[in-house]
PDB file of N, CA and C in Angstrom:
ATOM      1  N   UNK A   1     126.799 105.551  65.055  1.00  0.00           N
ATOM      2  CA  UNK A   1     126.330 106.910  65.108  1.00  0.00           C
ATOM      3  C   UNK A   1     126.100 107.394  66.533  1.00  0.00           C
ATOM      4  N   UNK A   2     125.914 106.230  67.315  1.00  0.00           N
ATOM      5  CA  UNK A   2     125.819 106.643  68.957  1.00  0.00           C
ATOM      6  C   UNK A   2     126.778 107.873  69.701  1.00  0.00           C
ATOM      7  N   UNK A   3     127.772 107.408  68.739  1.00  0.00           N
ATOM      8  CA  UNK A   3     129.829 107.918  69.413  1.00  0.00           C
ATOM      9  C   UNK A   3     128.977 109.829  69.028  1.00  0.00           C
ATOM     10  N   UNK A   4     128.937 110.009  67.759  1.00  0.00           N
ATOM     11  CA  UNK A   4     129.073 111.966  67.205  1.00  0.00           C
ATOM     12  C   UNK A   4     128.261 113.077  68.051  1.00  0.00           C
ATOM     13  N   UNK A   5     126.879 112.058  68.904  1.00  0.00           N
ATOM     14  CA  UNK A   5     126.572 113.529  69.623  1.00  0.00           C
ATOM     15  C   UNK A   5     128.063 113.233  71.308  1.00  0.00           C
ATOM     16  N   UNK A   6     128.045 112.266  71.530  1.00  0.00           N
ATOM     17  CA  UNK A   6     129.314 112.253  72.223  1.00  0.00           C
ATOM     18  C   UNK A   6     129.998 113.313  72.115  1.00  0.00           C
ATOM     19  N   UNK A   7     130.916 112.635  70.714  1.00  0.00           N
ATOM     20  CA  UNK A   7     132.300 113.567  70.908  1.00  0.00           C
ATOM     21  C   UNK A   7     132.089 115.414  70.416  1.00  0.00           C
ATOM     22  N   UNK A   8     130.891 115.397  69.403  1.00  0.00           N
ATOM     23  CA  UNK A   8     130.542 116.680  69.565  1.00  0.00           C
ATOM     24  C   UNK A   8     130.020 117.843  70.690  1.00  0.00           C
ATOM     25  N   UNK A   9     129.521 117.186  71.922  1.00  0.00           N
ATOM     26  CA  UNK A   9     129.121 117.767  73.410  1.00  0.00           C
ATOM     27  C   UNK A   9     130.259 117.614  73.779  1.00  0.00           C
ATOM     28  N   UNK A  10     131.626 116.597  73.866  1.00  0.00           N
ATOM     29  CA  UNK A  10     132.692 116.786  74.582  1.00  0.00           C
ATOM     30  C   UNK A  10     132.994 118.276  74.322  1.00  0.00           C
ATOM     31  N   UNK A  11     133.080 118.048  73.229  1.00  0.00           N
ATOM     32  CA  UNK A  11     134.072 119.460  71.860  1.00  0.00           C
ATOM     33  C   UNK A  11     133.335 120.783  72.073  1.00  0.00           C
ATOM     34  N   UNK A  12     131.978 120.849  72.086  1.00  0.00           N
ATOM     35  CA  UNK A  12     131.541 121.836  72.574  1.00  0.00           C
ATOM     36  C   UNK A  12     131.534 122.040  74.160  1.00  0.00           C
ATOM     37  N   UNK A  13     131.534 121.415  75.097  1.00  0.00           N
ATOM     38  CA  UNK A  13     131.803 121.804  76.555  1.00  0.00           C
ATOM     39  C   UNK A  13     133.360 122.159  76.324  1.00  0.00           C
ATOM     40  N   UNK A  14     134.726 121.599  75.711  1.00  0.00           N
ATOM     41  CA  UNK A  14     135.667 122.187  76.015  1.00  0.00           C
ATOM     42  C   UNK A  14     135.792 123.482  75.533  1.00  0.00           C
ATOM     43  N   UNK A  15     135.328 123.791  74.475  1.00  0.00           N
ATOM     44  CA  UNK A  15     135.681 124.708  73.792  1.00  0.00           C
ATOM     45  C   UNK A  15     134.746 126.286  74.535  1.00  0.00           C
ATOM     46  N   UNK A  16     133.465 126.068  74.620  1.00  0.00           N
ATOM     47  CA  UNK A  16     132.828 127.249  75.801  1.00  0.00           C
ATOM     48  C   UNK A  16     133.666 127.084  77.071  1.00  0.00           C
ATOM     49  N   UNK A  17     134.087 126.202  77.672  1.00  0.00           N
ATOM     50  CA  UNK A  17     134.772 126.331  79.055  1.00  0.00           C
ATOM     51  C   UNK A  17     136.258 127.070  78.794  1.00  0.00           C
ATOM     52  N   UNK A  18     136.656 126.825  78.092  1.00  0.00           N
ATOM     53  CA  UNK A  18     138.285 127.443  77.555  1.00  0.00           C
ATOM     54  C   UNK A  18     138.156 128.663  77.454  1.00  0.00           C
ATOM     55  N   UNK A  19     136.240 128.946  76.201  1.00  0.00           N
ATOM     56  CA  UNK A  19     136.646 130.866  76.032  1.00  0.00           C
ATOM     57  C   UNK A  19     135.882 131.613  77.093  1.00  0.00           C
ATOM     58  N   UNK A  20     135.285 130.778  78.254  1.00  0.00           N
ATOM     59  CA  UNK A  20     134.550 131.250  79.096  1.00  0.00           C
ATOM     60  C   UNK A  20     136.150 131.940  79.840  1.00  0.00           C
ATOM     61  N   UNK A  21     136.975 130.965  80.325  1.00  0.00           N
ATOM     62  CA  UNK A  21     138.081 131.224  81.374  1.00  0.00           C
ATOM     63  C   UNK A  21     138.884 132.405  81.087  1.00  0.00           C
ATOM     64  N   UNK A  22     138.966 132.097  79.229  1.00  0.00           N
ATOM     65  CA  UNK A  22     139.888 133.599  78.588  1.00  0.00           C
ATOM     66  C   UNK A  22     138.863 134.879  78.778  1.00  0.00           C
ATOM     67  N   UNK A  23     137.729 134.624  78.233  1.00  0.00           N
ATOM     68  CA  UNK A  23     137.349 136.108  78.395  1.00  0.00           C
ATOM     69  C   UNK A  23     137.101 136.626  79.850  1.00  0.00           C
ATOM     70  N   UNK A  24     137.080 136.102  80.892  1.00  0.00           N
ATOM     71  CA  UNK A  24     136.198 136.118  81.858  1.00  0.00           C
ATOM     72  C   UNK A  24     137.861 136.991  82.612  1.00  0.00           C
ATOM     73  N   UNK A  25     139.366 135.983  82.204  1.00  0.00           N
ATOM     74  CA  UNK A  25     140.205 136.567  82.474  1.00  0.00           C
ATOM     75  C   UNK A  25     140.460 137.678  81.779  1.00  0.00           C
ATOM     76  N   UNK A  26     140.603 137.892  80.741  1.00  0.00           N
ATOM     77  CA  UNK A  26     140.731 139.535  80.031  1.00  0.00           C
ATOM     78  C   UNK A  26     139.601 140.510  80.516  1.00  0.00           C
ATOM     79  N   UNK A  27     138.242 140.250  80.829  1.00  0.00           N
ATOM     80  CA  UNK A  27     137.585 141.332  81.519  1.00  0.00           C
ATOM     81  C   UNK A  27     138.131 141.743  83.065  1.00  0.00           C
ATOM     82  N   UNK A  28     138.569 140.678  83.891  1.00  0.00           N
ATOM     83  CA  UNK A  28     139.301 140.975  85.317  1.00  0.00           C
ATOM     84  C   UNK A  28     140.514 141.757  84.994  1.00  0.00           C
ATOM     85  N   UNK A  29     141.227 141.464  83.999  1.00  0.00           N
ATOM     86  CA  UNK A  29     142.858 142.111  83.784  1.00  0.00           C
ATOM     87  C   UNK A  29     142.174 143.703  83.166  1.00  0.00           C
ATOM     88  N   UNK A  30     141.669 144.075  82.256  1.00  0.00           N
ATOM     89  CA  UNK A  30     141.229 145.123  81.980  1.00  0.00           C
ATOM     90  C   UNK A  30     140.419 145.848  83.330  1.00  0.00           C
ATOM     91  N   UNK A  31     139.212 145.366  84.176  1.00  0.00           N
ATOM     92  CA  UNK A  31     138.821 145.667  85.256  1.00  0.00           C
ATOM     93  C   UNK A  31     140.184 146.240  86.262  1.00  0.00           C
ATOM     94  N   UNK A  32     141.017 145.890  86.241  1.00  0.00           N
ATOM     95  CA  UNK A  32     142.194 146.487  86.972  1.00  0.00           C
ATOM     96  C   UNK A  32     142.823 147.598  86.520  1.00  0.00           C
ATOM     97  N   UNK A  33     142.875 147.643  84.971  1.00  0.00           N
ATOM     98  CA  UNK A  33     143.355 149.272  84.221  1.00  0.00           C
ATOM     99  C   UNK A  33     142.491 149.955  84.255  1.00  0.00           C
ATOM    100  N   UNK A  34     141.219 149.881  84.350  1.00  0.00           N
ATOM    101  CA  UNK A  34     140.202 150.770  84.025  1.00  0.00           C
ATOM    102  C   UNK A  34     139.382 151.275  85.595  1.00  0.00           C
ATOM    103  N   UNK A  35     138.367 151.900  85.263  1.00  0.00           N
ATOM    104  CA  UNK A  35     137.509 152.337  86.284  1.00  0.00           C
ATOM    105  C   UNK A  35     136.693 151.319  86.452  1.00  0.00           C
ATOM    106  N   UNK A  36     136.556 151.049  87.965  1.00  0.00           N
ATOM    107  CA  UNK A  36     135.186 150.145  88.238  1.00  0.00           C
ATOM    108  C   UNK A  36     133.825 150.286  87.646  1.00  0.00           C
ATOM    109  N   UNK A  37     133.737 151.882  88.028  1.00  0.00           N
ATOM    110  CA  UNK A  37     132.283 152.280  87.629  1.00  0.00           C
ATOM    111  C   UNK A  37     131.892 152.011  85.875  1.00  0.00           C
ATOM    112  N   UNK A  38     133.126 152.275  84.938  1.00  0.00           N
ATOM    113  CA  UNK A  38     133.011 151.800  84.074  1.00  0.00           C
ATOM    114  C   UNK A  38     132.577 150.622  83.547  1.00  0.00           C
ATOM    115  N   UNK A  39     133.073 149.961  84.047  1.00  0.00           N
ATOM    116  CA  UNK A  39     133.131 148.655  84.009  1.00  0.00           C
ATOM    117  C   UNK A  39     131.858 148.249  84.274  1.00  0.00           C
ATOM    118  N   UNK A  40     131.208 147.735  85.517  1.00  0.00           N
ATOM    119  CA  UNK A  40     129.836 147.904  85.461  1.00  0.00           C
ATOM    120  C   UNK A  40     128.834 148.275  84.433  1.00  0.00           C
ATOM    121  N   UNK A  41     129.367 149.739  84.492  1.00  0.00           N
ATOM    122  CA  UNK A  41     127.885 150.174  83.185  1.00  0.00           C
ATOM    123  C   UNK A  41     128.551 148.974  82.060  1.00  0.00           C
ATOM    124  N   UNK A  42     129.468 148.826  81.241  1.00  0.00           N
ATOM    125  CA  UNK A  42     129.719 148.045  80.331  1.00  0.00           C
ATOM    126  C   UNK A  42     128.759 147.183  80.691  1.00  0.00           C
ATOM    127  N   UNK A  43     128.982 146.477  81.597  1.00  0.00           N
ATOM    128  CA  UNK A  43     127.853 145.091  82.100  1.00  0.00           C
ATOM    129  C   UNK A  43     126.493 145.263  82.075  1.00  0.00           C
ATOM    130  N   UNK A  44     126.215 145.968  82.593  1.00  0.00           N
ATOM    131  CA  UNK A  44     125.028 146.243  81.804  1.00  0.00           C
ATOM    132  C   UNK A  44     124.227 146.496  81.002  1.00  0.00           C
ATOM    133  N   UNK A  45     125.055 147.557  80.047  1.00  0.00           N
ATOM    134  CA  UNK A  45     124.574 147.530  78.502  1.00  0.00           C
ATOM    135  C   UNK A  45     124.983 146.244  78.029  1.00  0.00           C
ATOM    136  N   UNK A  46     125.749 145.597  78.248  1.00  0.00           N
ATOM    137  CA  UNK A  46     125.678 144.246  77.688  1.00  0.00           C
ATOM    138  C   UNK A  46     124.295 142.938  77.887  1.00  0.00           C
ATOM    139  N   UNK A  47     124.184 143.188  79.040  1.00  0.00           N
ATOM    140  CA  UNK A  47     123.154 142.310  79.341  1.00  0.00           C
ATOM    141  C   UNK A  47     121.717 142.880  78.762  1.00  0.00           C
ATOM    142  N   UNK A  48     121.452 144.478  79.111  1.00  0.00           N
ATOM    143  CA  UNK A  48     120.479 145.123  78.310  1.00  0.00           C
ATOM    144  C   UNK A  48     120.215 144.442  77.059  1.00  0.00           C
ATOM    145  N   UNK A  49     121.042 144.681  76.261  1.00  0.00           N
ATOM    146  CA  UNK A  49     121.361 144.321  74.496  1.00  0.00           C
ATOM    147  C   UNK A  49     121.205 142.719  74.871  1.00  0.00           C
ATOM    148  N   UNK A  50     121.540 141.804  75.559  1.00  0.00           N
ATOM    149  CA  UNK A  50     121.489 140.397  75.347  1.00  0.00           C
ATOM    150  C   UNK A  50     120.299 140.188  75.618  1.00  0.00           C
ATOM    151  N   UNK A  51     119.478 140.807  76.478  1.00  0.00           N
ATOM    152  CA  UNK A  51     117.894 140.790  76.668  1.00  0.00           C
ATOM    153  C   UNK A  51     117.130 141.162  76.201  1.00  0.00           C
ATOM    154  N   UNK A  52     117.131 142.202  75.515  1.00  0.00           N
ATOM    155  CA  UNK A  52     116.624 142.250  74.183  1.00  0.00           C
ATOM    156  C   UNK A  52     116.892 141.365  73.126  1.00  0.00           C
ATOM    157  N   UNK A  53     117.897 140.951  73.004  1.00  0.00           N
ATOM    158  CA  UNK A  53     118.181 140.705  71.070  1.00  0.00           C
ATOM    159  C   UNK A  53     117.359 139.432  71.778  1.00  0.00           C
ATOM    160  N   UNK A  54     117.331 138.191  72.891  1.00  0.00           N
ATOM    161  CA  UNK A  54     116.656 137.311  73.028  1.00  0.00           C
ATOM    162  C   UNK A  54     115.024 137.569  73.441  1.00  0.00           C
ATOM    163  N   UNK A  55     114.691 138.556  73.133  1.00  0.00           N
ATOM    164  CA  UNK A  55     113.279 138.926  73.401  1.00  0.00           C
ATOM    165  C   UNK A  55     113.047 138.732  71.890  1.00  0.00           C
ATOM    166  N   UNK A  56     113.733 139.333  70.871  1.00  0.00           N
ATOM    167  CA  UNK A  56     113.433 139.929  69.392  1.00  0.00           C
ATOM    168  C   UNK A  56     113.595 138.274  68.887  1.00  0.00           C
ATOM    169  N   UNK A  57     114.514 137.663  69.017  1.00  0.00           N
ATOM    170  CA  UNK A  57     114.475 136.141  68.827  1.00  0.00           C
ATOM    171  C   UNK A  57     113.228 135.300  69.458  1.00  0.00           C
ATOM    172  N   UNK A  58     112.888 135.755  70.449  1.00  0.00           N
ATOM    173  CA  UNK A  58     111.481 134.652  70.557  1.00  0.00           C
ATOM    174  C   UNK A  58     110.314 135.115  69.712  1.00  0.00           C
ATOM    175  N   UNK A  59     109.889 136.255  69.696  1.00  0.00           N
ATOM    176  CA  UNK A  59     109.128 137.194  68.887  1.00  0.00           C
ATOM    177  C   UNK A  59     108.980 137.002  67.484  1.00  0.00           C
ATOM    178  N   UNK A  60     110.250 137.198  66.762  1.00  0.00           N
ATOM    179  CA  UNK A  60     110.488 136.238  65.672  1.00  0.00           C
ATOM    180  C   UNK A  60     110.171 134.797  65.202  1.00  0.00           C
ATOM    181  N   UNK A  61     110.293 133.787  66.405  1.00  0.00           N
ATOM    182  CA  UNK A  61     110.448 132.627  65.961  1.00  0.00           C
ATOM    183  C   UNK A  61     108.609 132.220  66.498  1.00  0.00           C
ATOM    184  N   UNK A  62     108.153 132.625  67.824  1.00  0.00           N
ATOM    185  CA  UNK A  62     106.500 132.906  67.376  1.00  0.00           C
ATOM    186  C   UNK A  62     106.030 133.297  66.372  1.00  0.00           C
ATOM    187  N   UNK A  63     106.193 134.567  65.814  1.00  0.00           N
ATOM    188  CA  UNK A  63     105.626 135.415  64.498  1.00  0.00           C
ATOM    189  C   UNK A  63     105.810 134.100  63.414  1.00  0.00           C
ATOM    190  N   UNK A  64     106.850 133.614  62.864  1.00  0.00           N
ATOM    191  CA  UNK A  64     107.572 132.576  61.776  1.00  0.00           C
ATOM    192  C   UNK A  64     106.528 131.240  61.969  1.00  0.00           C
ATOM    193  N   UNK A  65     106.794 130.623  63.606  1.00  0.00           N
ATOM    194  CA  UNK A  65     105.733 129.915  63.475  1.00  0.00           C
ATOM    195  C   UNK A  65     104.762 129.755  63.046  1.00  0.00           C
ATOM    196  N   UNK A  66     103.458 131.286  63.249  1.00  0.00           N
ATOM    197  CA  UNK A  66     102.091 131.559  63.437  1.00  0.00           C
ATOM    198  C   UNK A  66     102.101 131.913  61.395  1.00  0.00           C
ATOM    199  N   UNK A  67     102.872 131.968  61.549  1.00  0.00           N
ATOM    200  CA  UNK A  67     102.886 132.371  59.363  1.00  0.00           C
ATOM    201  C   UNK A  67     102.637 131.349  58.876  1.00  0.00           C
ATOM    202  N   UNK A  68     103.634 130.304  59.148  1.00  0.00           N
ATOM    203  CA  UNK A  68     103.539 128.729  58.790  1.00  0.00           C
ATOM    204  C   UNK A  68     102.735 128.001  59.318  1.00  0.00           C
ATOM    205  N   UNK A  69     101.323 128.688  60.138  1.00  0.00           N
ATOM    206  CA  UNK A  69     100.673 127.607  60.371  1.00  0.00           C
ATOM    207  C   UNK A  69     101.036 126.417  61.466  1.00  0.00           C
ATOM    208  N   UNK A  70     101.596 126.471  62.104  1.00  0.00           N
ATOM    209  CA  UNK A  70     102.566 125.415  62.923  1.00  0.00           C
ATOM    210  C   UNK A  70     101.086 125.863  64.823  1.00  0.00           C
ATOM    211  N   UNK A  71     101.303 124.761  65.429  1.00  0.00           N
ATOM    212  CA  UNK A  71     100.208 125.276  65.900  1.00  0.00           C
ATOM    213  C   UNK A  71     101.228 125.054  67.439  1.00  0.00           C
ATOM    214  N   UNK A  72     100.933 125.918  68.063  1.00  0.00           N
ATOM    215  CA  UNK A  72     101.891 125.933  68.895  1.00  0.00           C
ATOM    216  C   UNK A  72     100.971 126.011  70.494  1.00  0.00           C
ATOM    217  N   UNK A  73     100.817 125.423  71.223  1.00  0.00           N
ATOM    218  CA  UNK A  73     100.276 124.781  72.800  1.00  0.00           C
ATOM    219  C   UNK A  73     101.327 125.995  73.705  1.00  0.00           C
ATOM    220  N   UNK A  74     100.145 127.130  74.496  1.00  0.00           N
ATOM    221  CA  UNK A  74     101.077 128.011  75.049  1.00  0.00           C
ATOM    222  C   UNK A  74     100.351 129.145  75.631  1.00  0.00           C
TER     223      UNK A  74
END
């Protein structure tokens, strides 16, 4: 049982590094058809929205805790 978190962290590092390279290349190739300034704001409402939805996820998983009683050091 030693070998599965192995080959499962291999499998997951290749597989984020592969769609990191594709998307990272399709945002540069599109960045070239499009407007810079565009582009940017995109980036930012993206990160906006990713900072939130991980705000609403900790919030959640405190709140869930504190329901269940779970005693949490913090």
């Amino acid at each position: 049982m030693d070998w599965v978190p192995i080959i499962f962290g291999t499998f997951k590092i290749v597989a984020l590094c592969t769609a990191m390279f594709f998307s990272i290349k399709w945002h540069y190739d599109q960045g070239e058809k499009g407007e810079t300034r565009a582009l940017i704001r995109s980036g930012a409402k993206m990160v906006a929205i990713f900072v939130v939805a991980l705000i609403a996820v900790g919030l959640v998983a405190i709140l869930l805790s504190r329901m269940l009683g779970l005693e949490l050091n913090y």
